[in-house]
C-alpha atoms as a PDB file:
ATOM      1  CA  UNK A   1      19.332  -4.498 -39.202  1.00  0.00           C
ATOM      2  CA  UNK A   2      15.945  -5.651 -41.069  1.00  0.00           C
ATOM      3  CA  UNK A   3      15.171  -9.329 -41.598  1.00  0.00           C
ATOM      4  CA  UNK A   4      15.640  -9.467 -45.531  1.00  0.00           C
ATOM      5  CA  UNK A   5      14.821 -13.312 -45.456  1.00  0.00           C
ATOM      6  CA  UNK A   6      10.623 -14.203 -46.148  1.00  0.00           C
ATOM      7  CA  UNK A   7       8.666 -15.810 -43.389  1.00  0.00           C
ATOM      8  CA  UNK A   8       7.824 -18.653 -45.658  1.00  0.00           C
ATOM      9  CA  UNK A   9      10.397 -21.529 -45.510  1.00  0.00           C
ATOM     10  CA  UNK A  10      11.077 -21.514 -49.327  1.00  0.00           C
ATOM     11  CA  UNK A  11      12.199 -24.438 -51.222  1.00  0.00           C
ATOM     12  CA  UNK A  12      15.475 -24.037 -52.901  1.00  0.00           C
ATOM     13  CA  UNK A  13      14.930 -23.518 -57.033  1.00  0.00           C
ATOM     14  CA  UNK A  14      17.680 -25.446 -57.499  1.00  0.00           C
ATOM     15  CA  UNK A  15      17.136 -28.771 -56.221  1.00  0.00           C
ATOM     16  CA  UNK A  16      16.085 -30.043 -59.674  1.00  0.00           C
ATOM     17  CA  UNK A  17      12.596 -31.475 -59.065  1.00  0.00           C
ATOM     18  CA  UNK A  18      11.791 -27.765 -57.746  1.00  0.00           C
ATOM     19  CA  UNK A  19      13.581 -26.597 -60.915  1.00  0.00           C
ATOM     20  CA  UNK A  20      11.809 -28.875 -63.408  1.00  0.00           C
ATOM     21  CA  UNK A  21       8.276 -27.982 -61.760  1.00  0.00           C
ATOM     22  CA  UNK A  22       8.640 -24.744 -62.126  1.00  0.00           C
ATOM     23  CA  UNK A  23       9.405 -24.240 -65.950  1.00  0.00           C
ATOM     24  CA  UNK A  24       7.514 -27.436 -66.872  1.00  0.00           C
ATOM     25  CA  UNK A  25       4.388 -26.068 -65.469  1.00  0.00           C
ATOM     26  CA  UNK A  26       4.729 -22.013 -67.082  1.00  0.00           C
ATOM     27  CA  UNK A  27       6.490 -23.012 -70.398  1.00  0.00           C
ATOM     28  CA  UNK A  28       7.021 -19.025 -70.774  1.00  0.00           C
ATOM     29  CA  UNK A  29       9.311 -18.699 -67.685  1.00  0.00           C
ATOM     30  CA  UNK A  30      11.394 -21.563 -69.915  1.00  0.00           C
ATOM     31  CA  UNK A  31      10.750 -19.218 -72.761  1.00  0.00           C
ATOM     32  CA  UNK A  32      12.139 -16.211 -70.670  1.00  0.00           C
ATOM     33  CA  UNK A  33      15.323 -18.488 -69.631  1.00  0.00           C
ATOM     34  CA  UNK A  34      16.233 -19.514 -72.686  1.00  0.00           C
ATOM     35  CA  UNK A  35      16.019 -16.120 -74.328  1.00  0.00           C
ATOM     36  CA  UNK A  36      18.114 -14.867 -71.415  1.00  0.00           C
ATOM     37  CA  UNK A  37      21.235 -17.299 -71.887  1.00  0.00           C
ATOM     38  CA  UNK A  38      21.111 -17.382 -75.916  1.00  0.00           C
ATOM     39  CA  UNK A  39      21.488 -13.721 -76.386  1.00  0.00           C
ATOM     40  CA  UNK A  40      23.142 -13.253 -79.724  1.00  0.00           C
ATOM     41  CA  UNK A  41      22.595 -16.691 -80.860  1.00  0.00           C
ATOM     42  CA  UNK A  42      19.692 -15.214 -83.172  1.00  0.00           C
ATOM     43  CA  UNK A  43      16.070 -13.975 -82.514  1.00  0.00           C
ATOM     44  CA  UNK A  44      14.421 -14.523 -79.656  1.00  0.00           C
ATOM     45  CA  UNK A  45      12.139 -17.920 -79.768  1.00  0.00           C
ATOM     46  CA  UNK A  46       8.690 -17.252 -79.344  1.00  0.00           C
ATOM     47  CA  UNK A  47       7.464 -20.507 -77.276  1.00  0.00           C
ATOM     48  CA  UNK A  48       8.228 -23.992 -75.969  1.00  0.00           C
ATOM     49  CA  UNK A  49       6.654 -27.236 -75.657  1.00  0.00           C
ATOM     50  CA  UNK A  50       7.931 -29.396 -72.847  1.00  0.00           C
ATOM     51  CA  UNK A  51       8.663 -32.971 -74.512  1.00  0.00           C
ATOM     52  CA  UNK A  52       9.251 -34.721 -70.780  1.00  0.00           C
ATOM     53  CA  UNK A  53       6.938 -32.375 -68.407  1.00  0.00           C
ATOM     54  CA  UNK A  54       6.168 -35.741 -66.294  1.00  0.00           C
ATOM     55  CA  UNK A  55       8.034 -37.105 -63.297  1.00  0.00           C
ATOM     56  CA  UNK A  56       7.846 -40.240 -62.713  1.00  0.00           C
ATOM     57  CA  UNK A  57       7.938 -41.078 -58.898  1.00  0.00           C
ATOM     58  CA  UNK A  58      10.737 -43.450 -58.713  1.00  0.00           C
ATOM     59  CA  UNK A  59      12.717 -41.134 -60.437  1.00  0.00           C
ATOM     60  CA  UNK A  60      12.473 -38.940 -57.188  1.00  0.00           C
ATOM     61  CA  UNK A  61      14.555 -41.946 -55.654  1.00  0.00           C
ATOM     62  CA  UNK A  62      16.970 -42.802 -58.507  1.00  0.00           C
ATOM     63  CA  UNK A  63      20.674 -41.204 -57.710  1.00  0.00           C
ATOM     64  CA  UNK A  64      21.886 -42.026 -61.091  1.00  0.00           C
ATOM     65  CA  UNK A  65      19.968 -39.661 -63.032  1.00  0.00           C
ATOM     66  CA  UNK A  66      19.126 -35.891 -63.515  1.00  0.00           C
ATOM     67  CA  UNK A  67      15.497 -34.274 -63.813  1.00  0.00           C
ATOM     68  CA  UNK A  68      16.614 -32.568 -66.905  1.00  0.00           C
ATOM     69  CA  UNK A  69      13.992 -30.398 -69.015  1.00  0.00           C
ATOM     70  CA  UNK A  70      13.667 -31.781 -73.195  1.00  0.00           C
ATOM     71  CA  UNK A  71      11.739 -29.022 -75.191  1.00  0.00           C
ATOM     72  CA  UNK A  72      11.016 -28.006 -78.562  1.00  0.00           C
ATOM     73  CA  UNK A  73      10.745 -24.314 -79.508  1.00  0.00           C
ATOM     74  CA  UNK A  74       8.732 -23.213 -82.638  1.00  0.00           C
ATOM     75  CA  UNK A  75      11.355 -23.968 -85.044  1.00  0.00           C
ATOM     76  CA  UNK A  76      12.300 -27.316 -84.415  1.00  0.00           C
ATOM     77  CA  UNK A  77      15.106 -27.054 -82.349  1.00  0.00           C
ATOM     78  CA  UNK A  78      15.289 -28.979 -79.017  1.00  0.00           C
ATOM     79  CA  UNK A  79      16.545 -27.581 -75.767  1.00  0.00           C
ATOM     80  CA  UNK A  80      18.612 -29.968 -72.743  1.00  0.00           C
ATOM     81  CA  UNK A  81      18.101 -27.898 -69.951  1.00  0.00           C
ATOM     82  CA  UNK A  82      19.764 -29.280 -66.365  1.00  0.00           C
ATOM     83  CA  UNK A  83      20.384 -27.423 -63.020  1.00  0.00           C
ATOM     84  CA  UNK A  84      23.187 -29.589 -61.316  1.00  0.00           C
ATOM     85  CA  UNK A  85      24.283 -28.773 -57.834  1.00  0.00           C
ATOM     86  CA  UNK A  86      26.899 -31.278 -57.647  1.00  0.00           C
ATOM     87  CA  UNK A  87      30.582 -32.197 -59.224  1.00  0.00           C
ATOM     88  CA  UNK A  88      30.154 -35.368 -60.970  1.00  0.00           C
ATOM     89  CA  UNK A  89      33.110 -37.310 -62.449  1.00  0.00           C
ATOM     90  CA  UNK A  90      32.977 -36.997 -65.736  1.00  0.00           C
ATOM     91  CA  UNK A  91      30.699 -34.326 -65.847  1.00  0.00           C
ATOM     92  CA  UNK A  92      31.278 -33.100 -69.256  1.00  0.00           C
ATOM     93  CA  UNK A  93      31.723 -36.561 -70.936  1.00  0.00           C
ATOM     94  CA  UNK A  94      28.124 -37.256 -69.737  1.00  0.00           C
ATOM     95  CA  UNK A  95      26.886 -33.392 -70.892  1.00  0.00           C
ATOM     96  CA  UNK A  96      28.141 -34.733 -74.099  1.00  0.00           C
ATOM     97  CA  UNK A  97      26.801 -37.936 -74.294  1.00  0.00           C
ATOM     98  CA  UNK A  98      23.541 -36.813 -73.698  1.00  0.00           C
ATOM     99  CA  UNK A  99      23.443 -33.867 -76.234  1.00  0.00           C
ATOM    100  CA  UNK A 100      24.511 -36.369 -78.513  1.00  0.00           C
ATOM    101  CA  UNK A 101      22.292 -38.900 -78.092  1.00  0.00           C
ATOM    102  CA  UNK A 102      19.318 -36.443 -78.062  1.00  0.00           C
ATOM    103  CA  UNK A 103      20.667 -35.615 -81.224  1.00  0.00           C
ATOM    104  CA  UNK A 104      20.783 -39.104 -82.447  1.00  0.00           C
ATOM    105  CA  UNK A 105      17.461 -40.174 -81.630  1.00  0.00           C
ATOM    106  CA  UNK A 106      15.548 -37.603 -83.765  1.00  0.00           C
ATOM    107  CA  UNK A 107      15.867 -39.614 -87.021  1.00  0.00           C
ATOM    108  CA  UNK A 108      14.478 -43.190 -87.524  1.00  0.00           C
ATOM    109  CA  UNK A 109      16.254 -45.851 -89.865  1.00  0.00           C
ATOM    110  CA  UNK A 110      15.985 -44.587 -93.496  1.00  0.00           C
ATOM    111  CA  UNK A 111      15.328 -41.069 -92.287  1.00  0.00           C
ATOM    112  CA  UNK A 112      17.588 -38.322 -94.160  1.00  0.00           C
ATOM    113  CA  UNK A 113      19.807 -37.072 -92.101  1.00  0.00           C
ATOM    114  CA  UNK A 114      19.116 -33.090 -93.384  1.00  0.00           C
ATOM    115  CA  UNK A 115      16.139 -33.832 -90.913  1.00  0.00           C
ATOM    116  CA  UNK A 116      18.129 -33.620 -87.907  1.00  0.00           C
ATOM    117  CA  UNK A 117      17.395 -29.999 -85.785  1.00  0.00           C
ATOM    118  CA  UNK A 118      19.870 -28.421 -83.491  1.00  0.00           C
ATOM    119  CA  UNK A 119      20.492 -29.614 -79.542  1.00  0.00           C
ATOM    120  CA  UNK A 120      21.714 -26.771 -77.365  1.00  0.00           C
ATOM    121  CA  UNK A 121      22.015 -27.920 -74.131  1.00  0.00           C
ATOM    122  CA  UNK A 122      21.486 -25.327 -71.454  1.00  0.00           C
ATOM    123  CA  UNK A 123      23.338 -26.579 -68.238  1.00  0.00           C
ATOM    124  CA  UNK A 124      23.516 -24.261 -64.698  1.00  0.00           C
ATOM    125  CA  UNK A 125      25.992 -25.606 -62.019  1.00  0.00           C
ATOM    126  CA  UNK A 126      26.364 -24.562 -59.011  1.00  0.00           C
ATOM    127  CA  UNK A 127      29.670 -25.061 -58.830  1.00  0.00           C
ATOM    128  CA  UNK A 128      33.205 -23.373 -60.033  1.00  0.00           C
ATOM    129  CA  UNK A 129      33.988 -25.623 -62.999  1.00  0.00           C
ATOM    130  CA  UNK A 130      36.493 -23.722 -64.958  1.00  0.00           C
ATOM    131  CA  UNK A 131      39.022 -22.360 -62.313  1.00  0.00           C
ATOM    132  CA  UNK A 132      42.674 -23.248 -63.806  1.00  0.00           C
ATOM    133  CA  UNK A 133      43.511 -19.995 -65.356  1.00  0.00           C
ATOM    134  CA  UNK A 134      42.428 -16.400 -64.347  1.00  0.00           C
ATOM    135  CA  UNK A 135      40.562 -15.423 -67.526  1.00  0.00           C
ATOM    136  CA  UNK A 136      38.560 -18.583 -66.665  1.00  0.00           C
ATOM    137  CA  UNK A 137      38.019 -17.587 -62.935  1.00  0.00           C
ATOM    138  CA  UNK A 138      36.574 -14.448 -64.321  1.00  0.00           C
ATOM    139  CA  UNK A 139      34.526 -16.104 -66.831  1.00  0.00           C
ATOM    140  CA  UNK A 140      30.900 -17.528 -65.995  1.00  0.00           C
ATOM    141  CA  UNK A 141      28.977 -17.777 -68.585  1.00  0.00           C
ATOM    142  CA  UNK A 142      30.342 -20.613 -71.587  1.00  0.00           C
ATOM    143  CA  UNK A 143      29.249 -21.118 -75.122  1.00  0.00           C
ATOM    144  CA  UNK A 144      30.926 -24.527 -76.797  1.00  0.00           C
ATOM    145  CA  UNK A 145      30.374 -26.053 -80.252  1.00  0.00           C
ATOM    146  CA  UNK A 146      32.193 -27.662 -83.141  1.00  0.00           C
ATOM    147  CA  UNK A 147      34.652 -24.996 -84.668  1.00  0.00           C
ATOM    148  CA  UNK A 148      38.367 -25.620 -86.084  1.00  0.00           C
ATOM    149  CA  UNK A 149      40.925 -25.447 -83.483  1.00  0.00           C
ATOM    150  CA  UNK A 150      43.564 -23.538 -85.561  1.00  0.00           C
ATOM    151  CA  UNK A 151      40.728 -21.131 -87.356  1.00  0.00           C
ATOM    152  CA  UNK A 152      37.463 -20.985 -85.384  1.00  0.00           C
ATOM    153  CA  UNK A 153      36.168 -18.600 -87.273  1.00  0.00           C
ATOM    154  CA  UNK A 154      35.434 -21.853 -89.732  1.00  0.00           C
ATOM    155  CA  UNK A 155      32.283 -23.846 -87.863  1.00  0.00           C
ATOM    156  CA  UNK A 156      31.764 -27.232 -88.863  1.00  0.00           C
ATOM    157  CA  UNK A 157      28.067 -27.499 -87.430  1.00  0.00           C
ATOM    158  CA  UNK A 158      25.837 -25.135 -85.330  1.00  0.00           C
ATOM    159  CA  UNK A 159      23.739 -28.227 -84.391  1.00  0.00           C
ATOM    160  CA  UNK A 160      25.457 -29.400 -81.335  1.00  0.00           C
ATOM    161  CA  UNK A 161      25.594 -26.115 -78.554  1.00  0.00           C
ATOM    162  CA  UNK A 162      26.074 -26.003 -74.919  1.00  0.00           C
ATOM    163  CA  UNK A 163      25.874 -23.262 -72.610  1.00  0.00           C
ATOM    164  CA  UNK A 164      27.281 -23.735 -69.368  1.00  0.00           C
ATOM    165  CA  UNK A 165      26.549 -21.176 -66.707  1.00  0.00           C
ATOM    166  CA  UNK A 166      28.555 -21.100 -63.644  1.00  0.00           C
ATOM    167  CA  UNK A 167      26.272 -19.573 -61.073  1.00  0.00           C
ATOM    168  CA  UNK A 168      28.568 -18.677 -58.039  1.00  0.00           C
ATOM    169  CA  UNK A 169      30.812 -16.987 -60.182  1.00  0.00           C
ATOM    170  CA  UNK A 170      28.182 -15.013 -62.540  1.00  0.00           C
ATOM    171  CA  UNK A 171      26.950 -14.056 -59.159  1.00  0.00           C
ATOM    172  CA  UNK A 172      29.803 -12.591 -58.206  1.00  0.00           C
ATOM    173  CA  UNK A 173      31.332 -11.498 -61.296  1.00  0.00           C
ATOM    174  CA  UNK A 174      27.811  -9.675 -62.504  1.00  0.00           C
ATOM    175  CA  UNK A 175      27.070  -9.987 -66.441  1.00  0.00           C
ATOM    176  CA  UNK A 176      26.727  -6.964 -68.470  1.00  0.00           C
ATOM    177  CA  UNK A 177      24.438  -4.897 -71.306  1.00  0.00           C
ATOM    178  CA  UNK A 178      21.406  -7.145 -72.287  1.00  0.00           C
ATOM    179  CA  UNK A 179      21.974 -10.013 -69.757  1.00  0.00           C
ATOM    180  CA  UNK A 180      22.355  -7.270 -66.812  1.00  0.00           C
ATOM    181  CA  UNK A 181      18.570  -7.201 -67.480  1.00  0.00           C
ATOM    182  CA  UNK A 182      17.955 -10.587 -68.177  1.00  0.00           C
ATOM    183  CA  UNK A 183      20.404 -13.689 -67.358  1.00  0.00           C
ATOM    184  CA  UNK A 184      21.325 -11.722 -64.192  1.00  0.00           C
ATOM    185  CA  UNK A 185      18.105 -11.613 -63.057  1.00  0.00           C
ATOM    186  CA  UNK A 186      18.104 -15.045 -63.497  1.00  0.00           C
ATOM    187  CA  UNK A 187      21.422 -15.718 -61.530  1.00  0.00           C
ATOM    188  CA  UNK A 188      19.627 -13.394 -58.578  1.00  0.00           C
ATOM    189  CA  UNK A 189      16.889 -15.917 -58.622  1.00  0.00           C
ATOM    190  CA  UNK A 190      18.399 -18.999 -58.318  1.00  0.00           C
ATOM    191  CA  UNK A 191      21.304 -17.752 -55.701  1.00  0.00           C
ATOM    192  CA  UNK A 192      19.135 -15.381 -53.540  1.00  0.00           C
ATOM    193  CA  UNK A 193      15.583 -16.519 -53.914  1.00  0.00           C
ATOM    194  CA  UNK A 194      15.335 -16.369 -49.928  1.00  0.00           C
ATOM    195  CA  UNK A 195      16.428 -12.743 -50.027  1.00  0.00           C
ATOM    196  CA  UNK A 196      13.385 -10.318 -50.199  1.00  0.00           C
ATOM    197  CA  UNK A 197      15.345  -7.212 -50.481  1.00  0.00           C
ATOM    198  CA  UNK A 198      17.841  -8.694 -53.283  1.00  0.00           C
ATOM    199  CA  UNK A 199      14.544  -9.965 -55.239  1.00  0.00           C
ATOM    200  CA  UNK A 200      12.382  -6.776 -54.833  1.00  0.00           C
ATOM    201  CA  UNK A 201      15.150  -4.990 -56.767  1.00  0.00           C
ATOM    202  CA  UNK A 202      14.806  -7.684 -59.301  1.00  0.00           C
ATOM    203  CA  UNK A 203      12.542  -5.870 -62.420  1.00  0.00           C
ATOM    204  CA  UNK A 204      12.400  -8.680 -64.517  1.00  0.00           C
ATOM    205  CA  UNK A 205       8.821  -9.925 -64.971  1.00  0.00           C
ATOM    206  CA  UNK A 206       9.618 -13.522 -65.604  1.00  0.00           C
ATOM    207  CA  UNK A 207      11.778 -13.994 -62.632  1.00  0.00           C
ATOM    208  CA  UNK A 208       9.354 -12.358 -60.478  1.00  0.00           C
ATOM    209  CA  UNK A 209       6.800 -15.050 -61.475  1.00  0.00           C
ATOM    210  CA  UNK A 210       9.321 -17.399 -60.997  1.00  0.00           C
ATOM    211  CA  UNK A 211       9.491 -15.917 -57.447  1.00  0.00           C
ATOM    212  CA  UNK A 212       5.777 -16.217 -56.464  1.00  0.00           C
ATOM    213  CA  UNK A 213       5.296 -19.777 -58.275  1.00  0.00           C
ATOM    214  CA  UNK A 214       8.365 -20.722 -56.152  1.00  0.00           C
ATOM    215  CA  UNK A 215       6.203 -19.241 -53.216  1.00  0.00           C
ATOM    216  CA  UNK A 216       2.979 -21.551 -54.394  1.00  0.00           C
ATOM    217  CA  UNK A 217       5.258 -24.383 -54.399  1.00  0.00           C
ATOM    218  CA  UNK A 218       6.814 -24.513 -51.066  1.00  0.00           C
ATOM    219  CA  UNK A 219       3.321 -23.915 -49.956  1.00  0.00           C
ATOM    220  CA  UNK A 220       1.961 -27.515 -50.857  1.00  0.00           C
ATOM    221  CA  UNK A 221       2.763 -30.154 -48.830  1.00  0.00           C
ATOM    222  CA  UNK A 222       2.962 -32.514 -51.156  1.00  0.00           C
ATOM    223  CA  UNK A 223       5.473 -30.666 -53.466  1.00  0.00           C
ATOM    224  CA  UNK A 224       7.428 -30.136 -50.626  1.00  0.00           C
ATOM    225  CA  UNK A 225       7.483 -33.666 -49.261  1.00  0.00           C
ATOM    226  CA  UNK A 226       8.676 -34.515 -52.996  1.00  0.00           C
ATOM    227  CA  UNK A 227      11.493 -32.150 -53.220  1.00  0.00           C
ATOM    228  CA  UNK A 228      13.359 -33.067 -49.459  1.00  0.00           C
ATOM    229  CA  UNK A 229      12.873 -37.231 -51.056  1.00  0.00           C
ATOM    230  CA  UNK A 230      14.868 -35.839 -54.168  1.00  0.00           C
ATOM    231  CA  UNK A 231      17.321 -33.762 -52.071  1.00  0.00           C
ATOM    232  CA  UNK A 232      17.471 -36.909 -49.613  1.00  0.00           C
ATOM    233  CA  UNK A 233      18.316 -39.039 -52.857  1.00  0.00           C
ATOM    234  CA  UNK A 234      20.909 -37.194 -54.070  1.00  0.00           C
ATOM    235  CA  UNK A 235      22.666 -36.382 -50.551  1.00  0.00           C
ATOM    236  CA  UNK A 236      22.517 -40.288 -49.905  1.00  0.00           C
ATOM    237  CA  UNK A 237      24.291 -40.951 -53.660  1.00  0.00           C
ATOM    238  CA  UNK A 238      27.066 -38.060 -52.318  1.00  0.00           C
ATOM    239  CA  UNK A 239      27.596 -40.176 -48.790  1.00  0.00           C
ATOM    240  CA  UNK A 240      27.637 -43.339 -50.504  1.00  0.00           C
ATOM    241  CA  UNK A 241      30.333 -42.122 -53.260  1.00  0.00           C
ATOM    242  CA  UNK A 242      32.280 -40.150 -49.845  1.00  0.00           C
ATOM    243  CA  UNK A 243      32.377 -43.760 -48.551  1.00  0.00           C
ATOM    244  CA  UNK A 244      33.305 -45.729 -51.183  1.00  0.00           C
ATOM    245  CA  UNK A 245      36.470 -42.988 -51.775  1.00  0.00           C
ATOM    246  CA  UNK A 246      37.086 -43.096 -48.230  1.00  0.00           C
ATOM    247  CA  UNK A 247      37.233 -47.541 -48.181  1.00  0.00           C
ATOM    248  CA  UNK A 248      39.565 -46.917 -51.538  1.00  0.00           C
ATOM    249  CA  UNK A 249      41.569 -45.246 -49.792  1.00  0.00           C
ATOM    250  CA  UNK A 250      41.432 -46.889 -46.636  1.00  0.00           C
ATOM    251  CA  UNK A 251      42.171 -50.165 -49.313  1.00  0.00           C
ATOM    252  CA  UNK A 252      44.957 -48.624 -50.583  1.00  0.00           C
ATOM    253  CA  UNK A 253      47.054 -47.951 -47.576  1.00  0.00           C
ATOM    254  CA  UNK A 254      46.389 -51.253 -46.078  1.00  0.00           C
ATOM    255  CA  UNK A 255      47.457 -53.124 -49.578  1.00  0.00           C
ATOM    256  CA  UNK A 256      50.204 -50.268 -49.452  1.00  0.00           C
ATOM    257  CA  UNK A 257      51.272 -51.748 -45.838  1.00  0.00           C
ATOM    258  CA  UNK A 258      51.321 -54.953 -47.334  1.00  0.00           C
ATOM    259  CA  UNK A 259      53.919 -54.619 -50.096  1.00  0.00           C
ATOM    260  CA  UNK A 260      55.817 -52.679 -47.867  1.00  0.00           C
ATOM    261  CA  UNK A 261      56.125 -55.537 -45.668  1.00  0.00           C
ATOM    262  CA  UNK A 262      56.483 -58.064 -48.731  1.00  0.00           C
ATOM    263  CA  UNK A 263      59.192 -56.044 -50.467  1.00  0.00           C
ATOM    264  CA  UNK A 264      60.872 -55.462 -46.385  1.00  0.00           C
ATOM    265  CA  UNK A 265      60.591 -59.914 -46.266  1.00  0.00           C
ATOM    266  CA  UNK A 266      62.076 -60.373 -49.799  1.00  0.00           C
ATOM    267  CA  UNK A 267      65.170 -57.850 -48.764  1.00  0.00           C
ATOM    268  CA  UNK A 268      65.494 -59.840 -46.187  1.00  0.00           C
ATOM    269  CA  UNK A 269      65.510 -62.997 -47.512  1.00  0.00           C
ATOM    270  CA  UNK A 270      67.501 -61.872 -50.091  1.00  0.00           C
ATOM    271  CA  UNK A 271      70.681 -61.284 -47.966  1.00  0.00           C
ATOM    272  CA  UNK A 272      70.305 -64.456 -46.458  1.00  0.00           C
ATOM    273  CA  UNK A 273      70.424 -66.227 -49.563  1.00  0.00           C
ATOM    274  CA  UNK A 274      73.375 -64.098 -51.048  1.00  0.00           C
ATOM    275  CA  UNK A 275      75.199 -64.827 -47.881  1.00  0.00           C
ATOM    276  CA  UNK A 276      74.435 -68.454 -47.501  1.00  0.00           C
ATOM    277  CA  UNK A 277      74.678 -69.609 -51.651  1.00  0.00           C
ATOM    278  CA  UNK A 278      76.696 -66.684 -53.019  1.00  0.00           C
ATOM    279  CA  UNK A 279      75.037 -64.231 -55.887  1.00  0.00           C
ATOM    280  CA  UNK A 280      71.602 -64.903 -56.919  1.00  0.00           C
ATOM    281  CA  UNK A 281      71.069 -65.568 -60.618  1.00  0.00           C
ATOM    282  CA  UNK A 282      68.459 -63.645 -62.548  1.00  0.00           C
ATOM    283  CA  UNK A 283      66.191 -66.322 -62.392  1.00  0.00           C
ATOM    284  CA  UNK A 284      66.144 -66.666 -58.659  1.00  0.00           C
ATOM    285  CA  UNK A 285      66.246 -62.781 -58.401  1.00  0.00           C
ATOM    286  CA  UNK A 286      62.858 -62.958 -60.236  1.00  0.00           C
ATOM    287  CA  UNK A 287      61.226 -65.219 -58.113  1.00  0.00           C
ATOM    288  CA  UNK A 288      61.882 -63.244 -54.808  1.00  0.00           C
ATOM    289  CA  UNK A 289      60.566 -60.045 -56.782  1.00  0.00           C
ATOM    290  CA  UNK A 290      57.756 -61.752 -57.885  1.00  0.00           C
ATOM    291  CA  UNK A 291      56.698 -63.761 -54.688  1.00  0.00           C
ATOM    292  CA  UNK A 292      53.908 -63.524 -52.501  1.00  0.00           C
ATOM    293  CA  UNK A 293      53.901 -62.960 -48.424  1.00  0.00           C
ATOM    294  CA  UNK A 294      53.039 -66.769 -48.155  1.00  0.00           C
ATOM    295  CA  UNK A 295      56.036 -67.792 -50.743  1.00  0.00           C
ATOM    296  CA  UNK A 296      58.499 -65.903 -49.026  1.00  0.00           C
ATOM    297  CA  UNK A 297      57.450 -66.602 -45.603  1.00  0.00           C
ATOM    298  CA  UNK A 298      57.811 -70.844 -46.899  1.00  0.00           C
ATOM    299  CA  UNK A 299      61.178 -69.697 -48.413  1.00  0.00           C
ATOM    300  CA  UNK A 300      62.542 -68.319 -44.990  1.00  0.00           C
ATOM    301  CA  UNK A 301      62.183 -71.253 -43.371  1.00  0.00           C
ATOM    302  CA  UNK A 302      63.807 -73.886 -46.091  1.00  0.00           C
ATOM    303  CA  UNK A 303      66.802 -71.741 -46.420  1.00  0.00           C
ATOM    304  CA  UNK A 304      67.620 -72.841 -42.781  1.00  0.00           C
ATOM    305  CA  UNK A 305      67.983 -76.736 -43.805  1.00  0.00           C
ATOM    306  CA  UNK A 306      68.796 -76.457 -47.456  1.00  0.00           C
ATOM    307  CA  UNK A 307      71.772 -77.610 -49.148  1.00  0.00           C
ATOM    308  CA  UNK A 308      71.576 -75.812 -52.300  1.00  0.00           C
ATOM    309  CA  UNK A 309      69.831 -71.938 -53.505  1.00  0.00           C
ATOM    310  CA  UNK A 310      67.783 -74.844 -55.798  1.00  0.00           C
ATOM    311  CA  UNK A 311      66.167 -76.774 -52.837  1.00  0.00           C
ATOM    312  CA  UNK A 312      65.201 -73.481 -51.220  1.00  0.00           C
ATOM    313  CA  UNK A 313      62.566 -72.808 -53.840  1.00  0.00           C
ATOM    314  CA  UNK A 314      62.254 -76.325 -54.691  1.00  0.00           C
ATOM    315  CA  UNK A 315      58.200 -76.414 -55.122  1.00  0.00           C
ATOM    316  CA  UNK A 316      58.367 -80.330 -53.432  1.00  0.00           C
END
């Protein structure tokens, strides 16, 4: 069987400092992009200008964050656009947040508020997100904005849109009519950009430029050197949150153990005191639930010289 993989060690499109260079530095391919995942949502847009094109070089190192793409298109409206490889918690809340306080920040103090241009975020995981049901497993590509629950038909706002694209499953799945052409190409791109026979099939001119940039890119040293510190960054932030779940839960079973042992001391101690003084009252009853390993352990030993159930937990 032929080698269908390129000589050239290519750097993945999706680690998102490889992403952001490439559509930050040919604002068309961003152009291309958009047009391909807002089919239907109105005429095509004509052009882009990146609003955050820079990166700053401690970002490179900074876990917390994502290399997201801000731009403008020729009517005013500004685009969130994200490639995220990994499950976050929270994800969505923090999609949100950030849409919304993109949104926020376009109008100063005093400013009317008819001012204020659309956000459509444009987010592409790498991940299955929506997998409960199977109309969502067979789903891939999502459109979400404000619309009534009961009658959707009535939309509150078209200023607030995300787009979430799913791309294992739209690689799988396949879209269809206008997107076969476009947004699939797209989905080819970023899931089999190491493929030469996939991408030579691939007619789409702006994903084929995509293709050689992403060719120019692995190519420099530098650029390359910049993308494995980003990939290193965010592969240290997934081992650091693996081992903080792991001590959690290594936490919880040892402060499980110890209950287990209080609550096995109190029974204990419990029968002793039924059988020595007779039938606990509620208040004593409350103090064995309530006790610590140390209390109980002080307890065990006064009940073998106490008179009374009183002098056992007599604090003198």
């Amino acid at each position: 069987m032929a080698d269908t993989r390129i000589s050239l060690d290519l750097l993945d499109p999706k680690n998102d400092y490889v992403f952001k260079r490439l559509f930050t530095r040919a604002p068309q391919l961003l152009v291309a992009l958009i047009n391909a995942v807002r089919v239907g949502d109105g005429p095509p847009i004509a052009c882009v200008i990146i609003r955050n094109a820079a990166i700053d070089g401690e970002e490179l190192g900074d876990k917390s964050i994502a290399l997201d793409i801000l731009a403008e298109d020729d009517h005013g409206r500004f685009y969130d656009i994200e490639m995220q490889i990994r499950l976050h918690p929270a994800l969505s809340v923090r999609n949100l947040f950030y849409l919304a306080k993109v949104y926020a920040q376009q109008l100063k103090a005093g400013e009317d508020y008819s001012q204020a241009r659309a956000v459509i975020g444009i987010h592409l995981v790498d991940f299955e997100l929506f997998t409960e049901t199977k109309s969502q497993r067979q789903r891939a590509h999502w459109r979400f904005e404000f619309r009534d629950r009961d009658l959707p038909a009535v939309r509150l706002s078209d200023q607030l849109i995300l787009h979430i694209l799913e791309l294992p499953k739209a690689d799988r799945l396949g879209l269809t009519d206008r997107q076969e052409n476009d947004l699939q190409a797209w989905v080819k791109f970023f899931k089999h950009w190491k493929e030469t026979a996939t991408m030579n099939t691939v007619e789409s001119a702006p994903v084929q430029q995509a293709w050689n940039d992403l060719r120019r890119i692995s190519a420099d040293e530098e650029e390359r050197y910049k993308a494995l510190a980003r990939e290193r960054a965010l592969s240290d932030a997934v081992t650091e949150r693996n081992f903080a779940l792991r001590e959690g839960r290594r936490e919880g079973r040892r402060e499980g153990r110890r209950e287990g042992r209080r609550e096995g001391q109190a029974a204990i101690l419990q029968r002793q005191l039924i059988k020595r003084f007779g039938p606990l009252d509620e208040t004593s009853q409350a103090r064995l639930e309530s006790a610590t390993q140390e209390q109980l352990e002080h307890w065990s030993d006064r009940i073998l010289d106490a008179a009374t159930l009183g002098a056992v937990f007599d604090e003198h």
